[in-house]
C-alpha atoms as a PDB file:
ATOM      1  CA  UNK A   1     -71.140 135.795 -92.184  1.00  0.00           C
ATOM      2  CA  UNK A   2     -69.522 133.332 -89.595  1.00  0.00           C
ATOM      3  CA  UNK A   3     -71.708 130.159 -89.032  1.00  0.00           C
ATOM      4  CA  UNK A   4     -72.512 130.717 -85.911  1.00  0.00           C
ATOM      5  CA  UNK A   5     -73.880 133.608 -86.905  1.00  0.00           C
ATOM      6  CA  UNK A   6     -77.011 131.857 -88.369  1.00  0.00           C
ATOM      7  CA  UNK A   7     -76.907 128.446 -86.959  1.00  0.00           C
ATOM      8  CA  UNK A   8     -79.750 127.911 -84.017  1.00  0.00           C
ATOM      9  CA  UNK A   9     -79.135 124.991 -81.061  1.00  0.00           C
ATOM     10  CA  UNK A  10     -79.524 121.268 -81.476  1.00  0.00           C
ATOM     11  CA  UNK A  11     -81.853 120.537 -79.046  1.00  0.00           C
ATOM     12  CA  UNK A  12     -80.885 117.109 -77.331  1.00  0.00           C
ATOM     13  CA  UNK A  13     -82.809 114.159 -78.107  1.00  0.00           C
ATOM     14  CA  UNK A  14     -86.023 113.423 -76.303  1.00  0.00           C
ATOM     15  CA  UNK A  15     -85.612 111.870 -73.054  1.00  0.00           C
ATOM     16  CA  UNK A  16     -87.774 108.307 -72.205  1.00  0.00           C
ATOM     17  CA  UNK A  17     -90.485 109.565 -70.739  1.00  0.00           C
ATOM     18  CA  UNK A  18     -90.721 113.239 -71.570  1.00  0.00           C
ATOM     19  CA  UNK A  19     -93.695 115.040 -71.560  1.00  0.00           C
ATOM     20  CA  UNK A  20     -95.726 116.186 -74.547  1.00  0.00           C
ATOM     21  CA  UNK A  21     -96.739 119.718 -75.126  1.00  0.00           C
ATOM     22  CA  UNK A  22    -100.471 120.440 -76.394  1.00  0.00           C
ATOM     23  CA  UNK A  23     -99.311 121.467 -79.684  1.00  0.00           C
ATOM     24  CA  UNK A  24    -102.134 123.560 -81.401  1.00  0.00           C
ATOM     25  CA  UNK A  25    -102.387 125.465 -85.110  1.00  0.00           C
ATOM     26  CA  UNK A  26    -101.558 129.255 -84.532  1.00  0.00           C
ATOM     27  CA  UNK A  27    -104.681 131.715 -83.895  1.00  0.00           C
ATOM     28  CA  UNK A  28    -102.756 134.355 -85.580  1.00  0.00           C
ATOM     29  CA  UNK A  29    -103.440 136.786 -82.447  1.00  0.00           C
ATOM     30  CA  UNK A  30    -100.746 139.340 -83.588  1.00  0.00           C
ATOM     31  CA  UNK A  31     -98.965 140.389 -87.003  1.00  0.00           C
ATOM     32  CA  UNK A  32     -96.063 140.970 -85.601  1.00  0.00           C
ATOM     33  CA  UNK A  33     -94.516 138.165 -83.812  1.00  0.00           C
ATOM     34  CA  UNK A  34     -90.261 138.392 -82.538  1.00  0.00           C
ATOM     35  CA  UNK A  35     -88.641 135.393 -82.817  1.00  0.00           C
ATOM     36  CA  UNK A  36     -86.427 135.599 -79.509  1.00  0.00           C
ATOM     37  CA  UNK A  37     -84.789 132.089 -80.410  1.00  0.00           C
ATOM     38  CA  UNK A  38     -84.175 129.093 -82.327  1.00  0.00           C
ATOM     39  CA  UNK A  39     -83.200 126.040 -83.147  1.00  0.00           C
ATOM     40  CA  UNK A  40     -80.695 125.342 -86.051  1.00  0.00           C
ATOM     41  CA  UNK A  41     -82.475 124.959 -89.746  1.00  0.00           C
ATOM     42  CA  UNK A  42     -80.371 122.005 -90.601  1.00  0.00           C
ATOM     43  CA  UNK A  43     -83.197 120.086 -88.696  1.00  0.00           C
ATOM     44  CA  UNK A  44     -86.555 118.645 -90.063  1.00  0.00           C
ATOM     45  CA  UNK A  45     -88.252 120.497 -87.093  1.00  0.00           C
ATOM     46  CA  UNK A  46     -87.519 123.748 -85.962  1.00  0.00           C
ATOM     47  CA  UNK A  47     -88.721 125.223 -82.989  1.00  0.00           C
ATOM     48  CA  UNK A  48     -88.620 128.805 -82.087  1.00  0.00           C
ATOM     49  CA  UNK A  49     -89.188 131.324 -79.254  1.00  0.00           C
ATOM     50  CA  UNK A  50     -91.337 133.620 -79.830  1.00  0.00           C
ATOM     51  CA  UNK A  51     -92.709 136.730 -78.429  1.00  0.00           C
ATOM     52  CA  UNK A  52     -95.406 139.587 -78.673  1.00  0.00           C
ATOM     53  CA  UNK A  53     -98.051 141.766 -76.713  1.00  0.00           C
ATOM     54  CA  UNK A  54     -96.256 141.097 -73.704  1.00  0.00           C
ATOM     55  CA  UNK A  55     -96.319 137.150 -73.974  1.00  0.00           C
ATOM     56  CA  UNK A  56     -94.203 134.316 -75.708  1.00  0.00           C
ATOM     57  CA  UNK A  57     -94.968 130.720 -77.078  1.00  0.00           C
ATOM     58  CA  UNK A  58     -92.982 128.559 -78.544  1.00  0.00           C
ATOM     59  CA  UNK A  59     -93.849 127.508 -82.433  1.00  0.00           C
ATOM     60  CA  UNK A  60     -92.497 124.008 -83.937  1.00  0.00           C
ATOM     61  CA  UNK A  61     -92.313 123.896 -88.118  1.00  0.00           C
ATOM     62  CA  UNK A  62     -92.107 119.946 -89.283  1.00  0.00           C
ATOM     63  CA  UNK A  63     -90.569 120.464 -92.604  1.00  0.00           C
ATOM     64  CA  UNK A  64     -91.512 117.102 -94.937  1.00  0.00           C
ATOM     65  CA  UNK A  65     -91.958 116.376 -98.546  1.00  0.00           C
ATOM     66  CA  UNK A  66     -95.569 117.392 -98.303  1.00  0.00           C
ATOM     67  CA  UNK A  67     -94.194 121.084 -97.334  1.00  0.00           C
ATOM     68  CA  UNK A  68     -94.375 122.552 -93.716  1.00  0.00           C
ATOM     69  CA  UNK A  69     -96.875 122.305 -90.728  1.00  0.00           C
ATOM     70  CA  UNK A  70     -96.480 124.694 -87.973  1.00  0.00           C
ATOM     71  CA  UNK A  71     -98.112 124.472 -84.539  1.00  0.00           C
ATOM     72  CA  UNK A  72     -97.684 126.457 -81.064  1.00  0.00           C
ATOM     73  CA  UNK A  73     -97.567 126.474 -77.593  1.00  0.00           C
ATOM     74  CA  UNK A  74     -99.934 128.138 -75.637  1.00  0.00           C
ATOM     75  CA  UNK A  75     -99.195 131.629 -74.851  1.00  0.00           C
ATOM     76  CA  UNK A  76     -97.146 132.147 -71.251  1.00  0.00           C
ATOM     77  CA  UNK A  77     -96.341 134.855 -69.336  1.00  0.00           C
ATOM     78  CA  UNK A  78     -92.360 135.020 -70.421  1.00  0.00           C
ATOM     79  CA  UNK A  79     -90.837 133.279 -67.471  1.00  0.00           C
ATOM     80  CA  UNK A  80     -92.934 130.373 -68.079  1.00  0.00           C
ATOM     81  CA  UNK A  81     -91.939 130.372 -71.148  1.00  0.00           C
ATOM     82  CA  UNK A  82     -88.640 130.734 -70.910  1.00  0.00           C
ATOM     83  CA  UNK A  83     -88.734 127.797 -68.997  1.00  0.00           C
ATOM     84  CA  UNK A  84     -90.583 125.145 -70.893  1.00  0.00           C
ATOM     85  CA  UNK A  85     -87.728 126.260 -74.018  1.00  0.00           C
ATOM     86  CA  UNK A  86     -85.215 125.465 -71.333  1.00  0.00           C
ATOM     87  CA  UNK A  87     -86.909 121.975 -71.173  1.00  0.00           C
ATOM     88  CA  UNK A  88     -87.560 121.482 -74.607  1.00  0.00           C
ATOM     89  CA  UNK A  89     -83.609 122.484 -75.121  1.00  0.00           C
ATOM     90  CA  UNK A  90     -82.339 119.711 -73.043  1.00  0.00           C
ATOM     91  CA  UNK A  91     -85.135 117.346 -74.214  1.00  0.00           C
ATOM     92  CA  UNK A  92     -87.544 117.073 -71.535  1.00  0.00           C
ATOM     93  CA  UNK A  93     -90.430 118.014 -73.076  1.00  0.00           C
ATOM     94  CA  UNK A  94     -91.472 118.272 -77.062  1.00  0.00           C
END
């Protein structure tokens, strides 16, 4: 396997001033969950894209000594969604 094949983006670094997303624990609304996207696991935090029943959210994992805590997004319609991981991509919003 190529690595691109398993590498994810670097999303850029925050920008001064960029606005913070309500980060929340997951409700666990679905069992199955598709991860549409996501950044590259050579980073501390990950963030993907995900999607089910119809919606998508985007979850962040902080990986630390202590282990991993994962939070989400709320859940958008998928154009809103698609949007705010378009932000979060070129550091607008985290």
């Amino acid at each position: 396997m190529a690595d691109q094949d398993w590498h994810g983006s670097h999303p850029v670094p925050f920008e001064d001033g960029y606005q913070r997303l309500a980060w929340r624990a997951p409700r666990g609304r679905t069992r199955r969950v598709r991860v549409r996207d996501h950044t590259c696991e050579c980073m501390s935090v990950i963030y993907e894209l995900c999607q089910a029943g119809g919606l998508m959210f985007i979850q962040r994992t902080v990986r630390s000594d202590g282990g991993e805590e994962r939070h989400e997004t709320a859940w958008l319609a998928c154009a809103q969604a698609k949007r705010l991981w378009g932000l979060l991509l070129d550091g607008r919003v985290g």
